[in-house]
PDB file of N, CA and C in Angstrom:
ATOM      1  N   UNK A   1       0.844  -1.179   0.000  1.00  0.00           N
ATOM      2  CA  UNK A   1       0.000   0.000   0.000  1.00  0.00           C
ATOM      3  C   UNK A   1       0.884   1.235   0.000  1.00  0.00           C
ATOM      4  N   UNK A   2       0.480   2.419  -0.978  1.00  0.00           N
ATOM      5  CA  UNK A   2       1.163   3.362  -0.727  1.00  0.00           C
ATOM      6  C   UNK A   2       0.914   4.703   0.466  1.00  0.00           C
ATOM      7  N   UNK A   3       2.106   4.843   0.633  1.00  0.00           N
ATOM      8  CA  UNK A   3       1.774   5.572   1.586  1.00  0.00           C
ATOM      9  C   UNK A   3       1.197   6.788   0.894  1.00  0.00           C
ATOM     10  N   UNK A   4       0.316   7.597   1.692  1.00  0.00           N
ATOM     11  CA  UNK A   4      -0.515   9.001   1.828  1.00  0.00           C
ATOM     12  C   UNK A   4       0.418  10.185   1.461  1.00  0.00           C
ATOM     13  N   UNK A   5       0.240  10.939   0.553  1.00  0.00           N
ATOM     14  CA  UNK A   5       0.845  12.162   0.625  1.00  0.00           C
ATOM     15  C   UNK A   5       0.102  13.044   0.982  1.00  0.00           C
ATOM     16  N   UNK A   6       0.232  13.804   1.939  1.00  0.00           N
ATOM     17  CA  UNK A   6      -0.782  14.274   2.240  1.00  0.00           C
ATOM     18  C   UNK A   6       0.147  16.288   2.637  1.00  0.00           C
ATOM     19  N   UNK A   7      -0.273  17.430   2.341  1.00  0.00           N
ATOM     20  CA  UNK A   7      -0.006  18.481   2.421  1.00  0.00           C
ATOM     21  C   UNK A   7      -0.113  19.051   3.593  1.00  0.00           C
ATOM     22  N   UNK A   8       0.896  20.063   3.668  1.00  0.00           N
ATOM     23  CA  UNK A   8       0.734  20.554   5.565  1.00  0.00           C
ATOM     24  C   UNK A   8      -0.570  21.227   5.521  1.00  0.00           C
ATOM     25  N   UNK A   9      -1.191  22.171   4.637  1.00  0.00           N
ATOM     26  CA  UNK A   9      -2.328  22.727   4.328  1.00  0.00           C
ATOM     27  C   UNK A   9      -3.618  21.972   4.533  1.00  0.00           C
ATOM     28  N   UNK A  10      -3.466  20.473   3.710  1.00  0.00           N
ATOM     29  CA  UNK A  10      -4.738  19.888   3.242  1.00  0.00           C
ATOM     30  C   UNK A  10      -5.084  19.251   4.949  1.00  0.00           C
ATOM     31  N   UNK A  11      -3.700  18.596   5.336  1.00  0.00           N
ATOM     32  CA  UNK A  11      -3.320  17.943   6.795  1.00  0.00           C
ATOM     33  C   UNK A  11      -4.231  18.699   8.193  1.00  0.00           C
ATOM     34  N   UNK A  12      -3.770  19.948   8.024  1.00  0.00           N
ATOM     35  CA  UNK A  12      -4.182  21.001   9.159  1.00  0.00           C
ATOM     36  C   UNK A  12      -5.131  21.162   9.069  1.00  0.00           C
ATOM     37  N   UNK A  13      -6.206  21.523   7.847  1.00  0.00           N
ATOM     38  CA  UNK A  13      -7.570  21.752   7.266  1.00  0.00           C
ATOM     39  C   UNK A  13      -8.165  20.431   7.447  1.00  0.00           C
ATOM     40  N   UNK A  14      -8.327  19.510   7.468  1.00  0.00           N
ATOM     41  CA  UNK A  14      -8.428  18.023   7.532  1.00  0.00           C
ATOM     42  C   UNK A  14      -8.604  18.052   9.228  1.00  0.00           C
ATOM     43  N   UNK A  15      -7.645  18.318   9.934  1.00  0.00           N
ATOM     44  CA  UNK A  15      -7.695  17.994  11.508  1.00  0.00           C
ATOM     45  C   UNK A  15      -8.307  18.922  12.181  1.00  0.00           C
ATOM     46  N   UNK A  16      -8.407  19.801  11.873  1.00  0.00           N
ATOM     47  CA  UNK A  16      -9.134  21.195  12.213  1.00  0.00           C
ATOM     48  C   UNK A  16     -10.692  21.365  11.986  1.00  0.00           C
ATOM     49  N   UNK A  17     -11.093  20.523  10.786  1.00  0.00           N
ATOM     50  CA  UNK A  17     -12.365  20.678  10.389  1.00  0.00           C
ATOM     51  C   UNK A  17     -13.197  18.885  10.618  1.00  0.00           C
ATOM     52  N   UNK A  18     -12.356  18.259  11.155  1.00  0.00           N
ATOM     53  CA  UNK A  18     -12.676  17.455  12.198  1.00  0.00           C
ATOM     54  C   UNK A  18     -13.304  16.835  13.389  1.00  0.00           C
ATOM     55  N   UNK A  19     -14.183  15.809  13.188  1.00  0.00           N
ATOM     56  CA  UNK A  19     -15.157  15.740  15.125  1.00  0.00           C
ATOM     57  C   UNK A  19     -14.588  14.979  15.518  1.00  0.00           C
ATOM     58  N   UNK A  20     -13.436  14.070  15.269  1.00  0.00           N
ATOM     59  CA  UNK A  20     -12.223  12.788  15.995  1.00  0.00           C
ATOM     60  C   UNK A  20     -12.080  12.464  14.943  1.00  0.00           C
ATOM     61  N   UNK A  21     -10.996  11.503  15.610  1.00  0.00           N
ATOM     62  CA  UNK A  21      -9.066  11.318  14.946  1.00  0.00           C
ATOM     63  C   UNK A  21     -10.019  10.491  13.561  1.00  0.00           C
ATOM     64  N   UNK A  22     -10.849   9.129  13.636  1.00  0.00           N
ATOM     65  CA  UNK A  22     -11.357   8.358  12.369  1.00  0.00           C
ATOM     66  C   UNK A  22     -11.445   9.825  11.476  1.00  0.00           C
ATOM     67  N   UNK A  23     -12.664  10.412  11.562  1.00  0.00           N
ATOM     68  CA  UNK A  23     -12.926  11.351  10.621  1.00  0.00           C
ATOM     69  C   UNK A  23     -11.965  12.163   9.931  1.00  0.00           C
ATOM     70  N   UNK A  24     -10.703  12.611  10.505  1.00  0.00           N
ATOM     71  CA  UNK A  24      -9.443  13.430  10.318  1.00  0.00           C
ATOM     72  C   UNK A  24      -8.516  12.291   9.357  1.00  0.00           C
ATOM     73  N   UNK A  25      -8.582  11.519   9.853  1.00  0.00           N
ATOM     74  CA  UNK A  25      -7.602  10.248   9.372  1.00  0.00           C
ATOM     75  C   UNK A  25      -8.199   9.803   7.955  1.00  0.00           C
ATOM     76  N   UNK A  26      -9.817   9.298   7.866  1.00  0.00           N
ATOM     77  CA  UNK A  26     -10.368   9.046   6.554  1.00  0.00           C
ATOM     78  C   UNK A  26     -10.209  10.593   5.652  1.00  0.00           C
ATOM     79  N   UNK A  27     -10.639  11.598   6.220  1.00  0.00           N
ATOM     80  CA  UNK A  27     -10.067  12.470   5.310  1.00  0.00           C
ATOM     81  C   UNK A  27      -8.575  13.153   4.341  1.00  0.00           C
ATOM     82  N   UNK A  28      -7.973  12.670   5.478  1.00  0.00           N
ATOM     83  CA  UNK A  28      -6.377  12.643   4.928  1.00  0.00           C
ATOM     84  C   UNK A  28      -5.955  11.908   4.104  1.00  0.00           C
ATOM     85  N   UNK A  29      -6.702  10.409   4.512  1.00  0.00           N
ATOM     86  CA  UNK A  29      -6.474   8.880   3.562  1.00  0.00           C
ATOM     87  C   UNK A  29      -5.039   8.341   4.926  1.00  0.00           C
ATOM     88  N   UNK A  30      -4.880   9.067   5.977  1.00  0.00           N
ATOM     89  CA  UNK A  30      -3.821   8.341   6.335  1.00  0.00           C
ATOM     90  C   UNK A  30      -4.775   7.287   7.805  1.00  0.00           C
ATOM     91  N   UNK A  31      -3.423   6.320   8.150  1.00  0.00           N
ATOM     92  CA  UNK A  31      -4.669   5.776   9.271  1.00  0.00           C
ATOM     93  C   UNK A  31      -4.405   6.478  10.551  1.00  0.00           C
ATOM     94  N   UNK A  32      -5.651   6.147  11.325  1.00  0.00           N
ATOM     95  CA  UNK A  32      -5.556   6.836  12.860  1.00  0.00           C
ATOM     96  C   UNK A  32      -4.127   6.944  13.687  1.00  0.00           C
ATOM     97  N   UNK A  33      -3.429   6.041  13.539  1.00  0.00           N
ATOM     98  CA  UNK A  33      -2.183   5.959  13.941  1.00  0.00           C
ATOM     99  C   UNK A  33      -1.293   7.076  13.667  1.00  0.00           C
ATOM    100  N   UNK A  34      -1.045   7.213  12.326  1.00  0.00           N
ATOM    101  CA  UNK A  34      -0.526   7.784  11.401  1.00  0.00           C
ATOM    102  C   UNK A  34      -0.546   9.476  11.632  1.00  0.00           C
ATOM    103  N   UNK A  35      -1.975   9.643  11.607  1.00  0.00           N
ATOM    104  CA  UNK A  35      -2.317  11.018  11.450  1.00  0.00           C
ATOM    105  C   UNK A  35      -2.542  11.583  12.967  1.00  0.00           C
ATOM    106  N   UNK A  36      -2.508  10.679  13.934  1.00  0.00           N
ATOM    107  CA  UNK A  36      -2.672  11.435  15.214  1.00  0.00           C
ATOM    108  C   UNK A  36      -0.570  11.599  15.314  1.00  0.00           C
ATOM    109  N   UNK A  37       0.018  10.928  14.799  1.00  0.00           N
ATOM    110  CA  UNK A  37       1.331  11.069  15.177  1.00  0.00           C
ATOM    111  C   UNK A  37       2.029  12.104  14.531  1.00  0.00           C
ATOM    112  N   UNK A  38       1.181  12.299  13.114  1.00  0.00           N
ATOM    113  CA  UNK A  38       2.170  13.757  12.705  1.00  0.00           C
ATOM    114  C   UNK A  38       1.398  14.857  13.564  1.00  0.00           C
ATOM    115  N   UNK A  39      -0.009  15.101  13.945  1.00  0.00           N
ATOM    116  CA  UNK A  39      -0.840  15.970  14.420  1.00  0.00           C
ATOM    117  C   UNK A  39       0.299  16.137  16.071  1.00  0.00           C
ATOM    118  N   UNK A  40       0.772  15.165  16.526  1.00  0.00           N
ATOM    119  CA  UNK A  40       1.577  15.139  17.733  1.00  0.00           C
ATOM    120  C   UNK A  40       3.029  15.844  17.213  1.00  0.00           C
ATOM    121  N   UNK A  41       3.599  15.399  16.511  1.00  0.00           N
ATOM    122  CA  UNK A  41       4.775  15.865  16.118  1.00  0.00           C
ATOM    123  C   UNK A  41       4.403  17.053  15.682  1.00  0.00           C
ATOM    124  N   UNK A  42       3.350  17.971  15.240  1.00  0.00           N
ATOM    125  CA  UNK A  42       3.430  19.310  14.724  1.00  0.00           C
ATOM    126  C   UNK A  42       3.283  20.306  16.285  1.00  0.00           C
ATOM    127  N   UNK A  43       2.290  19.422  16.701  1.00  0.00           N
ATOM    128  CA  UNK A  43       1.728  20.341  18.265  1.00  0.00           C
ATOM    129  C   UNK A  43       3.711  20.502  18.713  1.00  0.00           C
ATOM    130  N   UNK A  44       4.234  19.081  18.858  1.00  0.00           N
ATOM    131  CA  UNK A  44       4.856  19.298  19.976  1.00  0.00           C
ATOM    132  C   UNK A  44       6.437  19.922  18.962  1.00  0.00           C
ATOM    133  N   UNK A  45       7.271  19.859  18.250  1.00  0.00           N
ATOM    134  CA  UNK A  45       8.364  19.579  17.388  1.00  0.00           C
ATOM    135  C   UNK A  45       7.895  21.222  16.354  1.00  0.00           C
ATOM    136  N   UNK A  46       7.013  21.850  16.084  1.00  0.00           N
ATOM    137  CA  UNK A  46       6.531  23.104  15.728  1.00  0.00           C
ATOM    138  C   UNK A  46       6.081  23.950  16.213  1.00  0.00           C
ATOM    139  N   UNK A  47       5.298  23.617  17.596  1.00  0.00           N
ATOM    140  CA  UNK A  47       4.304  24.231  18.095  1.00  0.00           C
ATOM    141  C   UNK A  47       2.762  24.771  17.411  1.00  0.00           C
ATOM    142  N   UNK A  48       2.597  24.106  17.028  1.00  0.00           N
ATOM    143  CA  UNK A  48       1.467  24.359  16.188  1.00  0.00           C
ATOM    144  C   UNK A  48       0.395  23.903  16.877  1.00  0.00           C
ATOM    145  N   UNK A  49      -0.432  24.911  17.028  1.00  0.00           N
ATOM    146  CA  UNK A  49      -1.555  24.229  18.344  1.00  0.00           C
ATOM    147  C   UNK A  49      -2.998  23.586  17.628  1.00  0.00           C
ATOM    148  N   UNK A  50      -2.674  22.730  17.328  1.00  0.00           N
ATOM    149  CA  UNK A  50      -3.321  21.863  16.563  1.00  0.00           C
ATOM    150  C   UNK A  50      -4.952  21.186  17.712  1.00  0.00           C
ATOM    151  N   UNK A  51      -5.903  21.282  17.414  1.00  0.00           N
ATOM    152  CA  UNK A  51      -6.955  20.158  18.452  1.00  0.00           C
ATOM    153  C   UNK A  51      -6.664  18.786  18.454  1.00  0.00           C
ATOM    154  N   UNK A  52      -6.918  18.854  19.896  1.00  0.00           N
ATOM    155  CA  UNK A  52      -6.459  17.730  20.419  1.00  0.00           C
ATOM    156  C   UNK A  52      -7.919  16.627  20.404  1.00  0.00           C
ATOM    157  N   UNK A  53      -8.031  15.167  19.723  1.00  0.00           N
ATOM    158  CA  UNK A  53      -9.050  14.404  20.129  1.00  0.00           C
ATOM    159  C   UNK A  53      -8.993  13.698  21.574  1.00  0.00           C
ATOM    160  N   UNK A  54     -10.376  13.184  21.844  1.00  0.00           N
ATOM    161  CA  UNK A  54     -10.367  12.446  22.986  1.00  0.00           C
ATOM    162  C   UNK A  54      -9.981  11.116  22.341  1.00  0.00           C
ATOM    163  N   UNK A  55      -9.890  10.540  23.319  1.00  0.00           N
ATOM    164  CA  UNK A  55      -9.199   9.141  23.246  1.00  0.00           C
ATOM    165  C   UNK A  55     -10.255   8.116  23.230  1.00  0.00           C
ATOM    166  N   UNK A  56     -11.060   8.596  23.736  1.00  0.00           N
ATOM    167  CA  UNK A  56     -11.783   7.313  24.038  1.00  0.00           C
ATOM    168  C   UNK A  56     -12.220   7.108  25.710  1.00  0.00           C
ATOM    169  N   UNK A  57     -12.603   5.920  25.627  1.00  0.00           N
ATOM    170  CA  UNK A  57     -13.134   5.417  26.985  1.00  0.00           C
ATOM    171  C   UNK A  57     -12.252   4.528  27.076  1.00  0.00           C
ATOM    172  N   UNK A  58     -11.088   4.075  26.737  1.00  0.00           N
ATOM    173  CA  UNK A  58     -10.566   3.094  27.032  1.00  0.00           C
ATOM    174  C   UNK A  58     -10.207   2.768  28.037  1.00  0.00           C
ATOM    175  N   UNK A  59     -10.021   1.583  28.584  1.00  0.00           N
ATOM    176  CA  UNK A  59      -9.599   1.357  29.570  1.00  0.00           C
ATOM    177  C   UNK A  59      -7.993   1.784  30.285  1.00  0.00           C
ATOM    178  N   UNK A  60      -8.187   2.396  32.149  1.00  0.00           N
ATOM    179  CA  UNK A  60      -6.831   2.998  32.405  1.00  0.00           C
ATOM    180  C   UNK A  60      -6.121   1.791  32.370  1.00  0.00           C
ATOM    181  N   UNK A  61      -4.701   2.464  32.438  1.00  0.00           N
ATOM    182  CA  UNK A  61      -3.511   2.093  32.909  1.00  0.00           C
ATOM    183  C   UNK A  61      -3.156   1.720  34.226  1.00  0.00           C
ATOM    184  N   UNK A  62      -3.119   0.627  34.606  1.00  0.00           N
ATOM    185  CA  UNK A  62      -2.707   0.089  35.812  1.00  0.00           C
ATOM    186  C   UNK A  62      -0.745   0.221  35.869  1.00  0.00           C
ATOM    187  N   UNK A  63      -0.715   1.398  36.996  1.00  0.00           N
ATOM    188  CA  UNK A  63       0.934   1.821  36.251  1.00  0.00           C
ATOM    189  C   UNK A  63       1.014   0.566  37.166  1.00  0.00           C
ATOM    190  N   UNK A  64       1.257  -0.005  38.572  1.00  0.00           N
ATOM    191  CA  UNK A  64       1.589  -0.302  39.312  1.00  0.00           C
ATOM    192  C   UNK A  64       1.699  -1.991  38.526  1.00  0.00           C
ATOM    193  N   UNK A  65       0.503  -2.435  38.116  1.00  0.00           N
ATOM    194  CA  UNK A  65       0.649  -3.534  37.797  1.00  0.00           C
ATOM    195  C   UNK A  65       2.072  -3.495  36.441  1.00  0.00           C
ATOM    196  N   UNK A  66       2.024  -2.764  36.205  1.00  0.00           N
ATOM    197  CA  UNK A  66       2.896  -3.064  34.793  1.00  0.00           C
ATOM    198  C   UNK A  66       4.021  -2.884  34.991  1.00  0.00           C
ATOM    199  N   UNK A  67       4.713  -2.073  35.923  1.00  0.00           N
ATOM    200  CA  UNK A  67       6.008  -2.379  36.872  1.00  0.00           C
ATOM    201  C   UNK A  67       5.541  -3.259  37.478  1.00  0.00           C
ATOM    202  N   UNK A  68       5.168  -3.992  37.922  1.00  0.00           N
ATOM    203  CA  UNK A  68       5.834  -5.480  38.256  1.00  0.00           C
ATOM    204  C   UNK A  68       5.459  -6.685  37.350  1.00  0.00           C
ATOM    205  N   UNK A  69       4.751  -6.600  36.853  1.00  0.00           N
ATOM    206  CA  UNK A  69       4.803  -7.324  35.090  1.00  0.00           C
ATOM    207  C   UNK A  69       6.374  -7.045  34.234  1.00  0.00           C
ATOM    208  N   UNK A  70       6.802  -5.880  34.102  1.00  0.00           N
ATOM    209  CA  UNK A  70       8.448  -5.121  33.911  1.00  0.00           C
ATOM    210  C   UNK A  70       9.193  -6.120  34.701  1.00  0.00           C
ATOM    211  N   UNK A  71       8.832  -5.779  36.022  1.00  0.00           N
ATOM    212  CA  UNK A  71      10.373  -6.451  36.876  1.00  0.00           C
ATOM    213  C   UNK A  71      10.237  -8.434  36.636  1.00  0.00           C
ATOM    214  N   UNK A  72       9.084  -8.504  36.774  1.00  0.00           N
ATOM    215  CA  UNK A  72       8.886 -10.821  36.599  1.00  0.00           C
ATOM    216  C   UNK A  72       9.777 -10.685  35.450  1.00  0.00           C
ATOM    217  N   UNK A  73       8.923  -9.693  34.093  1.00  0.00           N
ATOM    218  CA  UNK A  73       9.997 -10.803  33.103  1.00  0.00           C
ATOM    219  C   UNK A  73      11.258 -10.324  32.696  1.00  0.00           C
ATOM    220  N   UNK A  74      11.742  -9.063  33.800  1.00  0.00           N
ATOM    221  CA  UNK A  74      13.483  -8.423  33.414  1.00  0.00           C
ATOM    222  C   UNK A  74      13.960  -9.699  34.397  1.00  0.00           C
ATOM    223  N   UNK A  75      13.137 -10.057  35.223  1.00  0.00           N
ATOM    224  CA  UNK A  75      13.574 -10.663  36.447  1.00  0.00           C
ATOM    225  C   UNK A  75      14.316 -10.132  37.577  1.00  0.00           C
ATOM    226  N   UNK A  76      14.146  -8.567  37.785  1.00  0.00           N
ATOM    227  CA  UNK A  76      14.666  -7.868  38.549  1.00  0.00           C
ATOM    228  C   UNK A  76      13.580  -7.582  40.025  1.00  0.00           C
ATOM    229  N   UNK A  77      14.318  -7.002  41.143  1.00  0.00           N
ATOM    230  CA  UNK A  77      12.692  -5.874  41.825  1.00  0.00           C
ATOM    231  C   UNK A  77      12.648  -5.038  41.225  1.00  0.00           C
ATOM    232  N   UNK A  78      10.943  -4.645  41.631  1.00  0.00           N
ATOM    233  CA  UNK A  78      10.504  -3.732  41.664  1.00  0.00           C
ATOM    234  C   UNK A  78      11.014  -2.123  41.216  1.00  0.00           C
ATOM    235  N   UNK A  79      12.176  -2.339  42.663  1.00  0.00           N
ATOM    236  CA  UNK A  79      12.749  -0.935  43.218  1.00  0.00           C
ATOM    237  C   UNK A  79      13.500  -0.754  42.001  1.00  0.00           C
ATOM    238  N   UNK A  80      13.912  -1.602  41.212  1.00  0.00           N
ATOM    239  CA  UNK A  80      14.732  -1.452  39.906  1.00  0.00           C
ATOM    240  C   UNK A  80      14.027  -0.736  38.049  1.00  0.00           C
ATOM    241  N   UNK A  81      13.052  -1.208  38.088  1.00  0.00           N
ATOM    242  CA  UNK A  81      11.673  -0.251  37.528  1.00  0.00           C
ATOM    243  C   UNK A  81      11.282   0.890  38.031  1.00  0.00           C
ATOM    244  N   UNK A  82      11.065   1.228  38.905  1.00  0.00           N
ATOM    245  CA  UNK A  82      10.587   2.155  39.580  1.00  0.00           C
ATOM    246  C   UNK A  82      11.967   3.555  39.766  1.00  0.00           C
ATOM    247  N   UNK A  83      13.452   2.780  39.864  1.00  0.00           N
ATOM    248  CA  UNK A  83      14.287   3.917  39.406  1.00  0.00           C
ATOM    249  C   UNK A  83      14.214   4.540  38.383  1.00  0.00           C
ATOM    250  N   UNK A  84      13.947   3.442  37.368  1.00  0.00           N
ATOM    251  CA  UNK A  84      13.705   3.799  35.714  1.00  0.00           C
ATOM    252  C   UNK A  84      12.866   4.610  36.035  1.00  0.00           C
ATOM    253  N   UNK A  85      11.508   4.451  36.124  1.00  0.00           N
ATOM    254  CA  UNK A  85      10.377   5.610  35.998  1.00  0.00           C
ATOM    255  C   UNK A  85      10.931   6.680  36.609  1.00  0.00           C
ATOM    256  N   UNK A  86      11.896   7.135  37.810  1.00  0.00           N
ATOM    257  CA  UNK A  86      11.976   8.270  37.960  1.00  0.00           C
ATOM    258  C   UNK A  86      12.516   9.008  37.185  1.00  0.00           C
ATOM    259  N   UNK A  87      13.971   8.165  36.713  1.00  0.00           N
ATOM    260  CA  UNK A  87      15.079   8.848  35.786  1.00  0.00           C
ATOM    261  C   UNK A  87      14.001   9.141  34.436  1.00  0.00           C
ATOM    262  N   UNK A  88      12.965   8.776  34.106  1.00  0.00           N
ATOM    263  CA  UNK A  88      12.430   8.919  32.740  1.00  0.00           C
ATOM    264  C   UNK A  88      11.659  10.347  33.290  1.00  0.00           C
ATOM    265  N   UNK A  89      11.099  10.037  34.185  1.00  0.00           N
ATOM    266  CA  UNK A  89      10.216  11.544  34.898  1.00  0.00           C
ATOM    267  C   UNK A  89      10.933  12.761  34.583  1.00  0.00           C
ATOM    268  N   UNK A  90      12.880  12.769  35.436  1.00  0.00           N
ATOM    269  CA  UNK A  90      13.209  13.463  35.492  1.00  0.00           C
ATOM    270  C   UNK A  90      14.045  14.366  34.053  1.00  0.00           C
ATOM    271  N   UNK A  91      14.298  13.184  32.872  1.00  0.00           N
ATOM    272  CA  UNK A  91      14.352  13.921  31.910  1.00  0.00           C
ATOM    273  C   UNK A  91      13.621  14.263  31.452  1.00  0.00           C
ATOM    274  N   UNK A  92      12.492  13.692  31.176  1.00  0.00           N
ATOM    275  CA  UNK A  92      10.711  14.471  30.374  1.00  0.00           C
ATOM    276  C   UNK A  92      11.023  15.945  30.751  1.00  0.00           C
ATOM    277  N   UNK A  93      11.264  16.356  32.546  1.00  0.00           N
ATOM    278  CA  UNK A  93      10.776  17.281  33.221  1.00  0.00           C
ATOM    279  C   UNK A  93      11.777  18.257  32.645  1.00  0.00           C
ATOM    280  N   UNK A  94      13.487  17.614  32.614  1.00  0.00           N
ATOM    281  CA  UNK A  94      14.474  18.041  32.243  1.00  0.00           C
ATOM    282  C   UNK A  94      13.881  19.190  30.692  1.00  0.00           C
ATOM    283  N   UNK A  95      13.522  17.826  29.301  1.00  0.00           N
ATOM    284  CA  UNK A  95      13.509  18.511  28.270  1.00  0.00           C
ATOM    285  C   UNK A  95      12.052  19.631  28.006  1.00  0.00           C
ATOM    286  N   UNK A  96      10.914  18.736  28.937  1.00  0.00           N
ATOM    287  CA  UNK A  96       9.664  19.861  28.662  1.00  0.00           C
ATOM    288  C   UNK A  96      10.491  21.802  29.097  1.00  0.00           C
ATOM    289  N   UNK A  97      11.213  21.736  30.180  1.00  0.00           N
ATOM    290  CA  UNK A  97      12.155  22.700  30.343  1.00  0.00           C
ATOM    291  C   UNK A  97      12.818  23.477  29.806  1.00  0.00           C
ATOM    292  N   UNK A  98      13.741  22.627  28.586  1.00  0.00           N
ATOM    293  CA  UNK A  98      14.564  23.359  28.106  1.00  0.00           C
ATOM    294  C   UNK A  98      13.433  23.862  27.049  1.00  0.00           C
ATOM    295  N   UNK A  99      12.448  23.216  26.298  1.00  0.00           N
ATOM    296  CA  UNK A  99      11.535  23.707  25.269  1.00  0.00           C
ATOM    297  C   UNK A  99      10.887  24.625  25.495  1.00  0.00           C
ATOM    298  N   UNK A 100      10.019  25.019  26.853  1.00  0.00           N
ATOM    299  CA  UNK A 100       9.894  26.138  27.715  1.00  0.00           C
ATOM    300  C   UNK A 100      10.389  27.514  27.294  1.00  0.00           C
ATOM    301  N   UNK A 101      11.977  26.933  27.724  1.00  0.00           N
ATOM    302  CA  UNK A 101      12.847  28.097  27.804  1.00  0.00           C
ATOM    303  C   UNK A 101      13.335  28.523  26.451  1.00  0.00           C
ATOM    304  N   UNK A 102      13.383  27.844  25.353  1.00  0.00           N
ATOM    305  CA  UNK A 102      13.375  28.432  24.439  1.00  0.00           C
ATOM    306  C   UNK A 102      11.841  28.723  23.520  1.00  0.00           C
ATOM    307  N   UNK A 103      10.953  28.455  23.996  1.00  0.00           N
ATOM    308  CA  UNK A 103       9.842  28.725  23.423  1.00  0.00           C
ATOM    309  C   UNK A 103       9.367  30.584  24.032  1.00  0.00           C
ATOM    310  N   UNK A 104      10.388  30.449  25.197  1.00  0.00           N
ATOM    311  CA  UNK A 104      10.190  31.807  26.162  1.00  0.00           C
ATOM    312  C   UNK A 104      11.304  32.694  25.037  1.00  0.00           C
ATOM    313  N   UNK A 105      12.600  32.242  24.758  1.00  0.00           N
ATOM    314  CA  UNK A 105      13.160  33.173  24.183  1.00  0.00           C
ATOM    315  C   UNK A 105      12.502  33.636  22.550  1.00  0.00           C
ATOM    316  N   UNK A 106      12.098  32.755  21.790  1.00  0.00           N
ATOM    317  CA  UNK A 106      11.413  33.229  20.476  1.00  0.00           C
ATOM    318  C   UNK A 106      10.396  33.664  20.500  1.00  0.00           C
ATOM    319  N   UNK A 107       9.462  34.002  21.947  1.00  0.00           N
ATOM    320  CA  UNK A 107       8.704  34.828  21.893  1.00  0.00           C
ATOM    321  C   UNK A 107       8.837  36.664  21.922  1.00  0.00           C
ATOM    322  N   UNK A 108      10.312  36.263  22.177  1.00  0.00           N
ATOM    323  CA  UNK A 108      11.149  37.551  22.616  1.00  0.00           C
ATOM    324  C   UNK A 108      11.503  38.302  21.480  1.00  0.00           C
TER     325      UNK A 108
END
């Protein structure tokens, strides 16, 4: 299958004139996957404040269960997952930061 060419114009007009991600996605021709990930990469990698869809009703995330589902089959503890999640916390927090700070200076 070929992939979608799809225009930053036709793309934005497409997601914008949109009631959720199916409708945005059949209009583009790309799939839901697809088109919520460039719509993510423009919000976040451009700043382009693009609408955001709901997700759904899906079912939450059990964080707790899935660190220790992580640690059975690394075969590690717990406490060894759970470092990970911080160190991942603390760069997210790290780079949402530096983007911040330069999103503060080009407003300048």
């Amino acid at each position: 299958m070929a992939k979608a060419q799809v225009s930053m114009k036709a793309f934005i007009e497409a997601h914008q004139g949109a009631k959720n991600l199916a409708e945005a996605a059949e209009a583009t021709g790309l799939t839901p996957n697809s088109h919520q990930a460039r719509a993510s990469k423009y919000r976040s990698d451009y700043s382009i404040p693009l609408k955001k869809f709901s997700r759904g009703g899906g079912a939450r995330l059990d964080i707790d269960e899935a660190v220790m589902l992580l640690a059975e089959l690394e075969g590690v503890e717990v406490e060894v997952i759970e470092a990970r999640q911080v160190a991942l916390r603390e760069a997210k927090a790290k780079r949402d930061a530096n983007k911040a700070a330069k999103a503060a200076e080009t407003a300048e």
